[in-house]
Protein backbone atom coordinates (compact mmCIF):
# COMPACT_ATOMS: atom_id res chain seq x y z
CA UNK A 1 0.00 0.00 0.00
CA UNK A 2 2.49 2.51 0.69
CA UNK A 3 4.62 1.64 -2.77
CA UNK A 4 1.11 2.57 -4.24
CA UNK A 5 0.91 5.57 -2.40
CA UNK A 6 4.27 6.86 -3.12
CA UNK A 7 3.76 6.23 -7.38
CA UNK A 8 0.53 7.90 -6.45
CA UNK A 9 2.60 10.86 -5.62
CA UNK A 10 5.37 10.80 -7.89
CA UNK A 11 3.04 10.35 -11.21
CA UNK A 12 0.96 13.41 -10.17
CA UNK A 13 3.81 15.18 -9.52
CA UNK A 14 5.54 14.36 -12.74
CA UNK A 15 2.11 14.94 -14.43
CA UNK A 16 2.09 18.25 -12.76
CA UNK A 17 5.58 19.19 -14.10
CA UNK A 18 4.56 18.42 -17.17
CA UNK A 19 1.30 20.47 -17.74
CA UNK A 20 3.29 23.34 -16.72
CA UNK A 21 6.10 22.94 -19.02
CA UNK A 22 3.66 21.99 -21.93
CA UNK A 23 1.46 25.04 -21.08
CA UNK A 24 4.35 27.64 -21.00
CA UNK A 25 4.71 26.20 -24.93
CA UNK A 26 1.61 27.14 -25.92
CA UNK A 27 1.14 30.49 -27.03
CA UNK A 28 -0.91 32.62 -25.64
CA UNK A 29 -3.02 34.85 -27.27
CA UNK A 30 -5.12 37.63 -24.91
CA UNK A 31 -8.36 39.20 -26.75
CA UNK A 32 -7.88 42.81 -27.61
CA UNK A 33 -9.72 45.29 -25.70
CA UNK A 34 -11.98 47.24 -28.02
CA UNK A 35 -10.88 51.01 -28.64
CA UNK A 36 -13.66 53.36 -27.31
CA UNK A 37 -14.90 55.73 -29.60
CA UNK A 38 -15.63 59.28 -27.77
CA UNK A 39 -15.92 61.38 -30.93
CA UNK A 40 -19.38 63.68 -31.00
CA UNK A 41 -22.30 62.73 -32.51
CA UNK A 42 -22.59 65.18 -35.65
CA UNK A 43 -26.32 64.39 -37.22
CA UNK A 44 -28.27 67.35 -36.87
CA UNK A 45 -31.61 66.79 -34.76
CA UNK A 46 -34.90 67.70 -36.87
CA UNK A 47 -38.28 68.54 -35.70
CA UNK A 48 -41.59 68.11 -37.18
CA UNK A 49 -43.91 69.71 -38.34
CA UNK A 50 -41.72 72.51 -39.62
CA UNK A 51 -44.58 75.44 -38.15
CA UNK A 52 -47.40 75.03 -36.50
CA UNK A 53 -51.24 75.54 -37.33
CA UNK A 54 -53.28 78.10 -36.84
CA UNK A 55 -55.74 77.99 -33.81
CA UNK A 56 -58.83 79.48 -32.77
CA UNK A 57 -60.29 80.46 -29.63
CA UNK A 58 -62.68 78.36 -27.91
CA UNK A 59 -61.63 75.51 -30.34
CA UNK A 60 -59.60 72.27 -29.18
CA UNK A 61 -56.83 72.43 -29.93
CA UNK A 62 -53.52 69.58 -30.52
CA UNK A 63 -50.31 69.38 -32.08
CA UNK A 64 -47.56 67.16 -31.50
CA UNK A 65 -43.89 67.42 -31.84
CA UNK A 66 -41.78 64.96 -33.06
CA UNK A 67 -37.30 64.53 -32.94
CA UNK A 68 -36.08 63.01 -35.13
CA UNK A 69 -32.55 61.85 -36.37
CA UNK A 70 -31.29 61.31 -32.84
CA UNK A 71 -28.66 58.40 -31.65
CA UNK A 72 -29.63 58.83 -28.18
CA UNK A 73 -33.58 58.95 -26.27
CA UNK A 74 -34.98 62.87 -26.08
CA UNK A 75 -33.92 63.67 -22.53
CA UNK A 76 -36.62 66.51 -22.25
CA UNK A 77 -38.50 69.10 -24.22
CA UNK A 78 -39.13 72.28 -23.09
CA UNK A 79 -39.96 76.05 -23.80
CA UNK A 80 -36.85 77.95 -23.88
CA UNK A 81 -38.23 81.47 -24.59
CA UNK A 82 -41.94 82.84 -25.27
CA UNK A 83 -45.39 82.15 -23.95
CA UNK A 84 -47.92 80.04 -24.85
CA UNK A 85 -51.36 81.49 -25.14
CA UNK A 86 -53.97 81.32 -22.33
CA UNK A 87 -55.85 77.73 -22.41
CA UNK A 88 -52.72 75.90 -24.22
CA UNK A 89 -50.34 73.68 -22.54
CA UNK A 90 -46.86 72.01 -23.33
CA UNK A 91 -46.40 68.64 -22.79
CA UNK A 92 -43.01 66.35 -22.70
CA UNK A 93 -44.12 63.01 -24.13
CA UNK A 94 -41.28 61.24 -21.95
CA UNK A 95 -40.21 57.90 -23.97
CA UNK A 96 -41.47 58.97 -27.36
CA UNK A 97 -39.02 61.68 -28.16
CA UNK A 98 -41.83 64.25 -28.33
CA UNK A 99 -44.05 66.67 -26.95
CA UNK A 100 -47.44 68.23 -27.56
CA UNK A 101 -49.13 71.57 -26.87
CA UNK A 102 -52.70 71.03 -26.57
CA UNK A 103 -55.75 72.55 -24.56
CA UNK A 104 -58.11 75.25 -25.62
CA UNK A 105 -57.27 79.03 -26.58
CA UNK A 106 -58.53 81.28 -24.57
CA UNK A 107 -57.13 84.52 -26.32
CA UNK A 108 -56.50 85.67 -29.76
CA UNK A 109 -52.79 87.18 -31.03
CA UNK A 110 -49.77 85.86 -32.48
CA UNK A 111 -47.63 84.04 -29.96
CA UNK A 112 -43.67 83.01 -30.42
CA UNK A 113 -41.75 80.18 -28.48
CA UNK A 114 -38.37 78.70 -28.73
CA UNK A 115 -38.67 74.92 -28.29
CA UNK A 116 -35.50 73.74 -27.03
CA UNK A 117 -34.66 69.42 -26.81
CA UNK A 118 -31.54 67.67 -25.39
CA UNK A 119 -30.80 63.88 -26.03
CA UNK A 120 -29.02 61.71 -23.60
CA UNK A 121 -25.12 61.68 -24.43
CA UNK A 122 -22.78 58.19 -24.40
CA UNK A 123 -19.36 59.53 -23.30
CA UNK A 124 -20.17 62.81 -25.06
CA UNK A 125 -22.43 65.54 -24.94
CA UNK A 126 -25.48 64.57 -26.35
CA UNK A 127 -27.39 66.82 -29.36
CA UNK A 128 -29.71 69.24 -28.82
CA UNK A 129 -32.08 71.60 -30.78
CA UNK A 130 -33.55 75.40 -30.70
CA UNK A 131 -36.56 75.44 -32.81
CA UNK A 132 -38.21 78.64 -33.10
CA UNK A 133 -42.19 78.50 -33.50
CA UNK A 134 -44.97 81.01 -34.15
CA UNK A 135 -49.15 79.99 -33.20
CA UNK A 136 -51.12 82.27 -35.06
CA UNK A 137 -54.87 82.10 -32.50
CA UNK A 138 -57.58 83.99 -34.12
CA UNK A 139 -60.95 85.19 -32.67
């Protein structure tokens, strides 16, 4: 039993010796780690429609605002500059890259805003847009 034991020992030994030699013969070959790419995203963001349509007051009123051409999901939508009229709402459509302005008019004029939208960025700033829009509510 103990002659056993002992070439027991000295095979796995030996067979240890040799896995490590062969091993150290193989070559080795590591994967390459991807280069990241951290250049800006140059596509221009668009917006649609390109104006909006006349409204009335006392009359429904809906439009909705689409992005498109972005890499990344709309972050937000908001109104940068301007009013809307009295009755009329802005609404970020979170998820849907888009937003709506909807309600009832409540007064007549000519009314400007500056719709401004910012996309998530992936190691970079993300694109944005300044549209400048003009809602033409008659009586």
């Amino acid at each position: 039993m103990k002659k056993l034991f002992l070439y027991v020992l000295t095979l796995l030994s030996v067979m240890s010796l040799a896995c490590s030699a062969w091993t150290r013969l193989l070559p080795t070959t590591s994967t390459p780690e991807p280069e990241p790419n951290f250049e800006p995203v140059t596509t221009r963001l668009l917006i649609t429609p390109e104006s909006l349509p006349e409204a009335q007051v006392g009359v429904a009123y809906e439009v909705e605002m689409k992005i498109t051409q972005n890499v990344t999901p709309v972050g937000d939508m908001t109104i940068q500059e301007g009013t809307l009229p009295a009755g009329l709402e802005f609404i970020f459509l979170n998820g849907e890259d888009a937003a709506q302005i909807k309600g009832t008019p409540e007064e007549a004029g000519v009314f400007e805003i500056t719709v401004f939208a910012w996309c998530y960025g992936t190691q970079v700033s993300g694109q944005t847009l300044m549209k400048k829009y003009e809602i033409v509510v008659k009586e």
